[in-house]
PDB file of N, CA and C in Angstrom:
ATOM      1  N   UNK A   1      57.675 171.890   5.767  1.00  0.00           N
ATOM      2  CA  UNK A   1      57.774 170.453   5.922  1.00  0.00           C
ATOM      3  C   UNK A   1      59.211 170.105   6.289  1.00  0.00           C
ATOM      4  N   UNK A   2      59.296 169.205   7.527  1.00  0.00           N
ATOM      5  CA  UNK A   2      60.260 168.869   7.766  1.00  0.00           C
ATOM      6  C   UNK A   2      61.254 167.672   6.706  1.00  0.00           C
ATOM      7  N   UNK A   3      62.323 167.806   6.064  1.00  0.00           N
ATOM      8  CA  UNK A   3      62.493 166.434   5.177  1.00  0.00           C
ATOM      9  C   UNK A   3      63.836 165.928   5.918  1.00  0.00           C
ATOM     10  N   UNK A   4      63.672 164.538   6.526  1.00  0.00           N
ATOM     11  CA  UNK A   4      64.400 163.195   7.243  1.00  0.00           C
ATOM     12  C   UNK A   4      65.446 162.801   6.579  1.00  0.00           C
ATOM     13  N   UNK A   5      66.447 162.402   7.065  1.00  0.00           N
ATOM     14  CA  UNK A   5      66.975 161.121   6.736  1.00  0.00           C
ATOM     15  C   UNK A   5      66.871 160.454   5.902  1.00  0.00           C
ATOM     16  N   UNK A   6      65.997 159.636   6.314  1.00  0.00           N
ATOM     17  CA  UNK A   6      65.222 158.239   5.486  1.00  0.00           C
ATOM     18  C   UNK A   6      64.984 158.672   4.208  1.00  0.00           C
ATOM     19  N   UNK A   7      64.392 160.237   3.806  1.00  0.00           N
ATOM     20  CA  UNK A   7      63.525 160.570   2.961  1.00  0.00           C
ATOM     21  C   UNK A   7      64.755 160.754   1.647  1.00  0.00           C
ATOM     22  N   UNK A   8      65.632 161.628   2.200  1.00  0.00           N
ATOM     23  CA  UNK A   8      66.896 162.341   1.285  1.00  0.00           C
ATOM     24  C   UNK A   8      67.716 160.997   1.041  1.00  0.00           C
ATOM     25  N   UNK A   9      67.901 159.645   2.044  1.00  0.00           N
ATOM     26  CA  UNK A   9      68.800 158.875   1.000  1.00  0.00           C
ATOM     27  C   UNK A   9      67.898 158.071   0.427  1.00  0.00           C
ATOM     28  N   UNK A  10      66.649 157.827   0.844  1.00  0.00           N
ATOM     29  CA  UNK A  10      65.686 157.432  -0.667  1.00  0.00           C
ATOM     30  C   UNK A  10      65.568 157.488  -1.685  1.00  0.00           C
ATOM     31  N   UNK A  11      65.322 159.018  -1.619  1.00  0.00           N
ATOM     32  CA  UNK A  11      65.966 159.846  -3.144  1.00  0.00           C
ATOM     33  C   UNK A  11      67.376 160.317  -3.836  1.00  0.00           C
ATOM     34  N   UNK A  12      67.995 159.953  -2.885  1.00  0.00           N
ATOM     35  CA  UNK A  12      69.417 159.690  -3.904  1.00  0.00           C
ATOM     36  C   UNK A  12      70.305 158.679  -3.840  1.00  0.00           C
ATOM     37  N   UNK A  13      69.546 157.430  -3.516  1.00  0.00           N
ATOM     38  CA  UNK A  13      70.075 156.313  -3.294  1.00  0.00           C
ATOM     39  C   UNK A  13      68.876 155.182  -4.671  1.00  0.00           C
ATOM     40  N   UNK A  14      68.026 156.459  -5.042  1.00  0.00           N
ATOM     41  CA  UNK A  14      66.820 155.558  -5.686  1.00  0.00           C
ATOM     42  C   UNK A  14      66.348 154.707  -5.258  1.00  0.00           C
ATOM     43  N   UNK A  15      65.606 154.336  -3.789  1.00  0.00           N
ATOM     44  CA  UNK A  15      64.868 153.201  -3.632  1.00  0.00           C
ATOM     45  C   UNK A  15      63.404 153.484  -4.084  1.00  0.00           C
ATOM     46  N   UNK A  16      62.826 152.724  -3.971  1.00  0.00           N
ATOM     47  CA  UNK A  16      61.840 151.945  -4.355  1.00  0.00           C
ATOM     48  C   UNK A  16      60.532 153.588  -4.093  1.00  0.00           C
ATOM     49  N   UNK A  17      60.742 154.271  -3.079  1.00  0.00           N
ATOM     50  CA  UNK A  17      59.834 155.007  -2.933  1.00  0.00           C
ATOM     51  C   UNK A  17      60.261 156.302  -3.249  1.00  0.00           C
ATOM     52  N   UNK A  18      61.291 156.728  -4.265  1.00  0.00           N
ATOM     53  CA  UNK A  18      62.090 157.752  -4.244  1.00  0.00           C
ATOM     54  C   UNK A  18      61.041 158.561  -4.796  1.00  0.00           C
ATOM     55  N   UNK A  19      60.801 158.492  -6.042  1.00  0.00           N
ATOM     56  CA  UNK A  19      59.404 158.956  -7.147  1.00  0.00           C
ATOM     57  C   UNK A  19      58.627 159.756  -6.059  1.00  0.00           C
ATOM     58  N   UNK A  20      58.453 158.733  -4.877  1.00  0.00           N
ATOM     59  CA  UNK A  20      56.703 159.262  -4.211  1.00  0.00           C
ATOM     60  C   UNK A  20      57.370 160.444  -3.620  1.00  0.00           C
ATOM     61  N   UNK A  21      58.312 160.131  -2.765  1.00  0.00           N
ATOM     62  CA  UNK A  21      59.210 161.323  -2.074  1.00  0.00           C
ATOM     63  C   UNK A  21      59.689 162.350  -2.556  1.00  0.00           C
ATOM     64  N   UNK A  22      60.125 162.577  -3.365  1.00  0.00           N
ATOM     65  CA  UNK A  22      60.418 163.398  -4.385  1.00  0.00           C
ATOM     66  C   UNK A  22      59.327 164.148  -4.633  1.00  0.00           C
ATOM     67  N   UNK A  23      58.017 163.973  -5.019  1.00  0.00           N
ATOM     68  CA  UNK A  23      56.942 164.484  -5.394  1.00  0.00           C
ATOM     69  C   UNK A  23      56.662 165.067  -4.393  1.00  0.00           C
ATOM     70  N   UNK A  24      56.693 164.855  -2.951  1.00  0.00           N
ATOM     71  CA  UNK A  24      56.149 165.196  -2.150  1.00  0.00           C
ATOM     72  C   UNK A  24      56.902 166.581  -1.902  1.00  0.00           C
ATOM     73  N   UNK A  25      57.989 166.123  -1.882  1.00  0.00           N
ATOM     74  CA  UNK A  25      58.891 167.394  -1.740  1.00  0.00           C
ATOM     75  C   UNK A  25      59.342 168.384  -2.294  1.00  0.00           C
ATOM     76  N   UNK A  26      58.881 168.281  -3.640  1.00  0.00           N
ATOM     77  CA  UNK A  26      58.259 169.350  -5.097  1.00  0.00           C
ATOM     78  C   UNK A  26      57.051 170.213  -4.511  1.00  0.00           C
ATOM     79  N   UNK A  27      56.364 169.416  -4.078  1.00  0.00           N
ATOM     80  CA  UNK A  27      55.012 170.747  -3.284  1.00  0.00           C
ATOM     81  C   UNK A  27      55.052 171.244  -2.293  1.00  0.00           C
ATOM     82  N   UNK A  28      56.143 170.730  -1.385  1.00  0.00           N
ATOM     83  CA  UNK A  28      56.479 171.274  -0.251  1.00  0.00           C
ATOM     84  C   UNK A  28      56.639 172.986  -0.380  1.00  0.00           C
ATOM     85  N   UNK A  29      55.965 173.673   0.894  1.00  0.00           N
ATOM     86  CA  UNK A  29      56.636 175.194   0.423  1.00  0.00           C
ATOM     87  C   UNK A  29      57.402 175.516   1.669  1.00  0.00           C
ATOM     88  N   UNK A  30      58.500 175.643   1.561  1.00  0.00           N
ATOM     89  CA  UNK A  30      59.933 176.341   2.143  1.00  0.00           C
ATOM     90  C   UNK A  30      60.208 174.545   3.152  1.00  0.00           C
ATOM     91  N   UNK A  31      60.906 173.930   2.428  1.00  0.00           N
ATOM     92  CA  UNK A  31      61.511 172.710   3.132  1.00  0.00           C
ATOM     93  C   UNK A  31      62.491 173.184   4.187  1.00  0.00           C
ATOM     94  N   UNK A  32      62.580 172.248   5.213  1.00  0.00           N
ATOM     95  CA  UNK A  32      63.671 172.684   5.906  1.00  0.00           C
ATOM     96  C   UNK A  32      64.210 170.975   6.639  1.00  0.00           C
ATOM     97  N   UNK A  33      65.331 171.062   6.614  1.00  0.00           N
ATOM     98  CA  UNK A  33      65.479 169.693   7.916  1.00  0.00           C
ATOM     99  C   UNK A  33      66.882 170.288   8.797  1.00  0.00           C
ATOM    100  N   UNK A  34      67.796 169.329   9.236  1.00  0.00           N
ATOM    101  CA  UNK A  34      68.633 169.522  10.585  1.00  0.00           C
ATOM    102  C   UNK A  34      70.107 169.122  10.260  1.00  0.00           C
ATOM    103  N   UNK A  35      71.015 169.636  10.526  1.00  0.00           N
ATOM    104  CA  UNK A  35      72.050 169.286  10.508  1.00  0.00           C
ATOM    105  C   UNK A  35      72.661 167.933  11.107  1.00  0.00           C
ATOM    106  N   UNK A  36      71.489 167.710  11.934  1.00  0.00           N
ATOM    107  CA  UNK A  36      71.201 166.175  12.062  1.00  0.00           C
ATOM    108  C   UNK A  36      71.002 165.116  11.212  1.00  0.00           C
ATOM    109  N   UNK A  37      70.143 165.280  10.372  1.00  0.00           N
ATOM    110  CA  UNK A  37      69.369 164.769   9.008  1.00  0.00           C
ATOM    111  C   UNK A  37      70.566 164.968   8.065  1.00  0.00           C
ATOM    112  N   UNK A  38      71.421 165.923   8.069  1.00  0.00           N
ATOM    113  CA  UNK A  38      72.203 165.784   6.955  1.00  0.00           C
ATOM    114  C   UNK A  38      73.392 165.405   6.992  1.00  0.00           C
ATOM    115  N   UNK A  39      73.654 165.485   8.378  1.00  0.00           N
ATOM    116  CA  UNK A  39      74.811 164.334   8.867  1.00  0.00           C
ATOM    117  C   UNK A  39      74.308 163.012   8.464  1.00  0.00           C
ATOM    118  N   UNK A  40      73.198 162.396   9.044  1.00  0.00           N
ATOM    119  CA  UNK A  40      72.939 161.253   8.444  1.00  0.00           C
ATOM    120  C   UNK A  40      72.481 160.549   7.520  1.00  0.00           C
ATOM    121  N   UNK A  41      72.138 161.461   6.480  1.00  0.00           N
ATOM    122  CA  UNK A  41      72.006 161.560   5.422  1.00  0.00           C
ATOM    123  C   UNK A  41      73.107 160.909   4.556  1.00  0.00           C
ATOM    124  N   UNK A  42      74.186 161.913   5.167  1.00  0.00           N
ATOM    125  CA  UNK A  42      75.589 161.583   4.512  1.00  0.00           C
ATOM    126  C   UNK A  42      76.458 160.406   4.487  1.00  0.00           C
ATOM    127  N   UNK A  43      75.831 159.541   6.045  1.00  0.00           N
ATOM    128  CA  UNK A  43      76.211 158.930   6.744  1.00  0.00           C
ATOM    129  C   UNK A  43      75.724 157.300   5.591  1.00  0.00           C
ATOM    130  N   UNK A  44      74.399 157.716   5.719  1.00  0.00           N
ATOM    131  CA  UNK A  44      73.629 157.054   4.313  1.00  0.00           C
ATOM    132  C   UNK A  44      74.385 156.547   2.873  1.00  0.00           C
ATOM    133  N   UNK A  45      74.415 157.892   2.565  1.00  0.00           N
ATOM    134  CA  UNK A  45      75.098 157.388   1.095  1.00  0.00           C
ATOM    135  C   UNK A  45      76.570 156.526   1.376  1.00  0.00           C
ATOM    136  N   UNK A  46      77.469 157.144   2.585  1.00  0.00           N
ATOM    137  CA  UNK A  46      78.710 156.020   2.572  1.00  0.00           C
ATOM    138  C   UNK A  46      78.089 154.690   2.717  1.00  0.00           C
ATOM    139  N   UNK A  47      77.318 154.136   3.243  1.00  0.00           N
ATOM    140  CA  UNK A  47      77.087 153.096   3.622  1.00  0.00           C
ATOM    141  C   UNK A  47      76.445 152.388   2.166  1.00  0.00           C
ATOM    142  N   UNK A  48      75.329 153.254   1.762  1.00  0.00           N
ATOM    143  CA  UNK A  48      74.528 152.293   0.656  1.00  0.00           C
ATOM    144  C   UNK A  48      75.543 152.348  -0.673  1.00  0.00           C
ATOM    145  N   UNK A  49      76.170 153.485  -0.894  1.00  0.00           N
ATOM    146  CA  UNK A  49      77.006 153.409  -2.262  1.00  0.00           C
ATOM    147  C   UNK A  49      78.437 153.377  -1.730  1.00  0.00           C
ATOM    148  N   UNK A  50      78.658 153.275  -0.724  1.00  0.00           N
ATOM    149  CA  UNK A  50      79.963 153.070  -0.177  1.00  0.00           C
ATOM    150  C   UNK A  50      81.017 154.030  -1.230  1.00  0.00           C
ATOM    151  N   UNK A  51      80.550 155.247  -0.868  1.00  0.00           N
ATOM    152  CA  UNK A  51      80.455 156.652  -1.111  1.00  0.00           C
ATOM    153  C   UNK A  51      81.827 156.876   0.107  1.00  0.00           C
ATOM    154  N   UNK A  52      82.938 157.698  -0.584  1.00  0.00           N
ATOM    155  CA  UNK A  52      83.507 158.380   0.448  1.00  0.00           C
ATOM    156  C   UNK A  52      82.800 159.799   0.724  1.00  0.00           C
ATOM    157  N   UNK A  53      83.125 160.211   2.404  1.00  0.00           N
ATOM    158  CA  UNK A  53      82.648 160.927   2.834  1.00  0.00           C
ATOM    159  C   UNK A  53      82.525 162.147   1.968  1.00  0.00           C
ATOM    160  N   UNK A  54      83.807 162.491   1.586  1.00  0.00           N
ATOM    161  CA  UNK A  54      83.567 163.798   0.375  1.00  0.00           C
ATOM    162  C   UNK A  54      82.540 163.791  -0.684  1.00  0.00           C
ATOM    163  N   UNK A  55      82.319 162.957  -1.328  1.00  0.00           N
ATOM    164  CA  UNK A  55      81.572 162.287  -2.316  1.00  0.00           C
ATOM    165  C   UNK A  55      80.201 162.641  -1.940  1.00  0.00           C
ATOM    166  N   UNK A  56      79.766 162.078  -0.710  1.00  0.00           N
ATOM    167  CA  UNK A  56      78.841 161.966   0.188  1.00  0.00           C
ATOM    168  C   UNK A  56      78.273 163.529   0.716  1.00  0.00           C
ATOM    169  N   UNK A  57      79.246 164.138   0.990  1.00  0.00           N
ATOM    170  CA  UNK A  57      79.366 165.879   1.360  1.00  0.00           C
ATOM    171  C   UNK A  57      78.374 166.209   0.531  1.00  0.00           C
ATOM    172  N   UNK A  58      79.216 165.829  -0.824  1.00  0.00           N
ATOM    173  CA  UNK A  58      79.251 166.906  -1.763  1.00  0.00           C
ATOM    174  C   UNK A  58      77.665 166.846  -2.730  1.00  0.00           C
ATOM    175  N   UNK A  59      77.375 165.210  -2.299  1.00  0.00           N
ATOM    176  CA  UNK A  59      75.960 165.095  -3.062  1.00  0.00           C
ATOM    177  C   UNK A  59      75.033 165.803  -2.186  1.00  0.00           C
ATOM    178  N   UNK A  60      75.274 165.661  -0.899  1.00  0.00           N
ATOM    179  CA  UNK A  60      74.569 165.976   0.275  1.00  0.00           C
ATOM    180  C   UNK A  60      73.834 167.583  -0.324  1.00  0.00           C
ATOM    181  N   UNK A  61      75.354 168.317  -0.424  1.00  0.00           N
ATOM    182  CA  UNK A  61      74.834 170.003  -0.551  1.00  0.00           C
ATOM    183  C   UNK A  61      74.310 170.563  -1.428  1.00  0.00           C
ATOM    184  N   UNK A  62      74.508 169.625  -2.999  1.00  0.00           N
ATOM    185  CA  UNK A  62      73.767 169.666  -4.152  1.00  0.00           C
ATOM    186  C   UNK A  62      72.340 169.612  -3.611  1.00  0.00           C
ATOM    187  N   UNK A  63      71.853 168.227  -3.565  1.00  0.00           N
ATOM    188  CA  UNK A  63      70.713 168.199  -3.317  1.00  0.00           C
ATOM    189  C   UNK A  63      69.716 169.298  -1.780  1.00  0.00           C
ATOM    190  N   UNK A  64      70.676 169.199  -1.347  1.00  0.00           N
ATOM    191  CA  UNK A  64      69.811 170.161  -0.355  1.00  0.00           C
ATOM    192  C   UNK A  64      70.083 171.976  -0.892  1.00  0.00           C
ATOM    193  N   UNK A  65      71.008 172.157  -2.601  1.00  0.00           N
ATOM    194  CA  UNK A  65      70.485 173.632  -2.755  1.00  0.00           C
ATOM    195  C   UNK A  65      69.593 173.320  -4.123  1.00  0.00           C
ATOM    196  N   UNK A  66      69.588 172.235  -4.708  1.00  0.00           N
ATOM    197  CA  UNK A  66      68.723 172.200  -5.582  1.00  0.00           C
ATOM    198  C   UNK A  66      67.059 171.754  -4.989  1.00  0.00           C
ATOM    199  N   UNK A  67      66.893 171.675  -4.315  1.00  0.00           N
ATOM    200  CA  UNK A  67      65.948 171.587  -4.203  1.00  0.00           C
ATOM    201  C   UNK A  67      65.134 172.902  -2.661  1.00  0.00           C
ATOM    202  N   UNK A  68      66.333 173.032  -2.513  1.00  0.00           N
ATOM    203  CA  UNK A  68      66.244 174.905  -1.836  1.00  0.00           C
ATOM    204  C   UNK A  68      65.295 174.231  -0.251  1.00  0.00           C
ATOM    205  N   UNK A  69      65.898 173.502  -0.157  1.00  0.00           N
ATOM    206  CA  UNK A  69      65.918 172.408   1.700  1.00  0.00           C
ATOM    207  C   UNK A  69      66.753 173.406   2.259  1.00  0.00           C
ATOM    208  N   UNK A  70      66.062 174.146   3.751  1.00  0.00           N
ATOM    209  CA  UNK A  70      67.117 175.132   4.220  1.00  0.00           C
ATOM    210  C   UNK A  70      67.811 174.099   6.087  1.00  0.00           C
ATOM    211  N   UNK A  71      68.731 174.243   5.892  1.00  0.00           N
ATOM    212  CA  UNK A  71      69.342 173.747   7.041  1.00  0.00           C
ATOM    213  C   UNK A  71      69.108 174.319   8.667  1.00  0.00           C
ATOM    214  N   UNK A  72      67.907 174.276   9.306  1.00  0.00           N
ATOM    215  CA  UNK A  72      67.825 175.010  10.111  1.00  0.00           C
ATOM    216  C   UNK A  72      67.962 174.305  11.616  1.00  0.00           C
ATOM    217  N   UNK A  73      67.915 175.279  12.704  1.00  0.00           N
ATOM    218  CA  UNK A  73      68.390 175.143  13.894  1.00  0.00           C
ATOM    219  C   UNK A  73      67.101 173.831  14.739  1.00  0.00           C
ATOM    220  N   UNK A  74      67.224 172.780  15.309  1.00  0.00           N
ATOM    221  CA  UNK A  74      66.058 171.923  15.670  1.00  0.00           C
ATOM    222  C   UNK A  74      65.643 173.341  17.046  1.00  0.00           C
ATOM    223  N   UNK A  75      64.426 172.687  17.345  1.00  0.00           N
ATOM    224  CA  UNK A  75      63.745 173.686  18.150  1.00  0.00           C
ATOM    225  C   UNK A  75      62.345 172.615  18.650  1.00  0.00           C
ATOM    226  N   UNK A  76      61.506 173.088  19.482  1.00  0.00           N
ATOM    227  CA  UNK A  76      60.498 172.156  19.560  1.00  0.00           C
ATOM    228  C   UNK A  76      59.970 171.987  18.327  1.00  0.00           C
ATOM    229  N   UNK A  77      59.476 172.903  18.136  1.00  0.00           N
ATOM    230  CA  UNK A  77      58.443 173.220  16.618  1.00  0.00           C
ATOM    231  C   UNK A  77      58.948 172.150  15.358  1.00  0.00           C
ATOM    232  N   UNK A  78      60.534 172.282  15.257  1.00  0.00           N
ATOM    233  CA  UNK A  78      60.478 171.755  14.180  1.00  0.00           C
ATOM    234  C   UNK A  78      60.645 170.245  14.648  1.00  0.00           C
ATOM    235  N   UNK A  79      61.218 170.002  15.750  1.00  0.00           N
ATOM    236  CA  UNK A  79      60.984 168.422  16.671  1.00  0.00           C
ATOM    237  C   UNK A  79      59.697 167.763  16.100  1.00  0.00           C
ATOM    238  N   UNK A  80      58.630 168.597  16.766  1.00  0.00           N
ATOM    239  CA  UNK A  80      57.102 167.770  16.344  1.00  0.00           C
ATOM    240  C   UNK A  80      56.773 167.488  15.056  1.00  0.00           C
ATOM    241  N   UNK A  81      57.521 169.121  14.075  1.00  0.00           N
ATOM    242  CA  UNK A  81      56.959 168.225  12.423  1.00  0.00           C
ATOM    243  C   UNK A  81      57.818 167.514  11.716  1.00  0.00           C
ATOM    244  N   UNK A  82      59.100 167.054  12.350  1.00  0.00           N
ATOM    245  CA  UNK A  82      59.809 166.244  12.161  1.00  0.00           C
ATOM    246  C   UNK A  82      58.754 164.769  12.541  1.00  0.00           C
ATOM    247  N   UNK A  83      58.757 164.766  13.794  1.00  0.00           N
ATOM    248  CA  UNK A  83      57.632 163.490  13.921  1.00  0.00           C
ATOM    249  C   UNK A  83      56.542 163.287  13.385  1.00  0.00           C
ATOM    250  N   UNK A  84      55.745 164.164  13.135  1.00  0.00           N
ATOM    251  CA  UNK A  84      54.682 164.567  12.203  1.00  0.00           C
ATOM    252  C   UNK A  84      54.742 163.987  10.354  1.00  0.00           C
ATOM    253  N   UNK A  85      56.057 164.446  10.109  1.00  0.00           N
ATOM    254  CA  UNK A  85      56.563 163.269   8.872  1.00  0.00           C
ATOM    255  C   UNK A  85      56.842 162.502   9.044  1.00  0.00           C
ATOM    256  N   UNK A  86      57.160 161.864   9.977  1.00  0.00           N
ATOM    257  CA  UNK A  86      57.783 160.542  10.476  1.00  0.00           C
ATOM    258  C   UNK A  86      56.436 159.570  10.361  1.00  0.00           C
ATOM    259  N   UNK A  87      55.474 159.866  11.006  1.00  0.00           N
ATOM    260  CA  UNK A  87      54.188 159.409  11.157  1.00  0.00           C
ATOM    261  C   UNK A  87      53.647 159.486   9.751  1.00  0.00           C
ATOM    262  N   UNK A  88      53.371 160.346   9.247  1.00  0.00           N
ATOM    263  CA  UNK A  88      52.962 160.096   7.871  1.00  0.00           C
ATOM    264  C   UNK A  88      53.543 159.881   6.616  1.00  0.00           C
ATOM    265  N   UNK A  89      54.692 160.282   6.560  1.00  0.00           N
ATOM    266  CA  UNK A  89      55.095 158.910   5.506  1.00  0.00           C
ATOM    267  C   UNK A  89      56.532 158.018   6.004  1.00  0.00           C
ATOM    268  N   UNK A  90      56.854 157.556   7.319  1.00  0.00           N
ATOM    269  CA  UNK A  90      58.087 157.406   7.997  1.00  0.00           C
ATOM    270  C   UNK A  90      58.002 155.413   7.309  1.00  0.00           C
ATOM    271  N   UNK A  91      58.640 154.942   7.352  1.00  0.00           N
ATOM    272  CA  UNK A  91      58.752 153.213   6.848  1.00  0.00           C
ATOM    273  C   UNK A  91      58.365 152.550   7.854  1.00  0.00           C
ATOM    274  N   UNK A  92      57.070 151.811   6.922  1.00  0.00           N
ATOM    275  CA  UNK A  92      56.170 151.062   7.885  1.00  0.00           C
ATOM    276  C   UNK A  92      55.030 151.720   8.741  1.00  0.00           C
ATOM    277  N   UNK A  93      54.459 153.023   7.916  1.00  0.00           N
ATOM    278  CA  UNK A  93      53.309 153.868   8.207  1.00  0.00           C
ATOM    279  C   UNK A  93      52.487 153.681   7.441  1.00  0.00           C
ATOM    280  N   UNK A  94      52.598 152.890   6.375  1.00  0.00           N
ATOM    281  CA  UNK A  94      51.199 152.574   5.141  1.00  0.00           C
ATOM    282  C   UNK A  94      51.039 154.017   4.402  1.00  0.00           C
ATOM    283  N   UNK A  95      51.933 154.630   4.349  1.00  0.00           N
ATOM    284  CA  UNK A  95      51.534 155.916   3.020  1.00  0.00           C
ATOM    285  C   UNK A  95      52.949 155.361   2.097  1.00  0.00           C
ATOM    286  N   UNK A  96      52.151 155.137   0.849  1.00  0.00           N
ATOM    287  CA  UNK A  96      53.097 154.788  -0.505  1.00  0.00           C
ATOM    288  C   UNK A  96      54.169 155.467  -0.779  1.00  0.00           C
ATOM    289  N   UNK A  97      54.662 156.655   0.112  1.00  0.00           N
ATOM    290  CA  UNK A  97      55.488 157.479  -0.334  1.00  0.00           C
ATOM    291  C   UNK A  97      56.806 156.705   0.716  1.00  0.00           C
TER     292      UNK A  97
END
């Protein structure tokens, strides 16, 4: 499963759908997202907790080894199940998560 952006500062920004996301990403088997995603990820927390970038780094790499999210290279494959989550639980797709 690809895990987004949107999804990682959900859950460590605690919004409203963090719980569902989180869960989802507990059953996930072998997570992976993009150095893309975790740039903006990072990009995320400065903005919502007005987080310096280090700060921001540093939650970034926690959470992506605690929860064993591997940082991998984009490619088509992982392009489509990137969209593929996007579509099913992306904001403003009607899945509660």
């Amino acid at each position: 499963m690809f895990v987004d952006a949107s999804a990682m500062v959900a859950i460590l920004t605690r919004e409203t759908q963090a719980d569902a996301f989180a869960d989802v990403l507990e059953q996930a088997h072998a997570p992976i997202t993009s150095a893309i995603a975790v740039f903006e990820t990072g990009l995320g927390l400065c903005r919502k907790r007005h987080a310096s970038v280090d700060e921001a780094e540093s939650d970034v790499g926690d959470f992506l080894t605690t929860t064993a999210i591997e940082v991998v290279p984009i490619t088509a494959a992982e392009a489509a199940s990137a969209l593929v989550a996007f579509a099913r639980y992306g904001k403003g797709r009607g899945h509660p998560a």
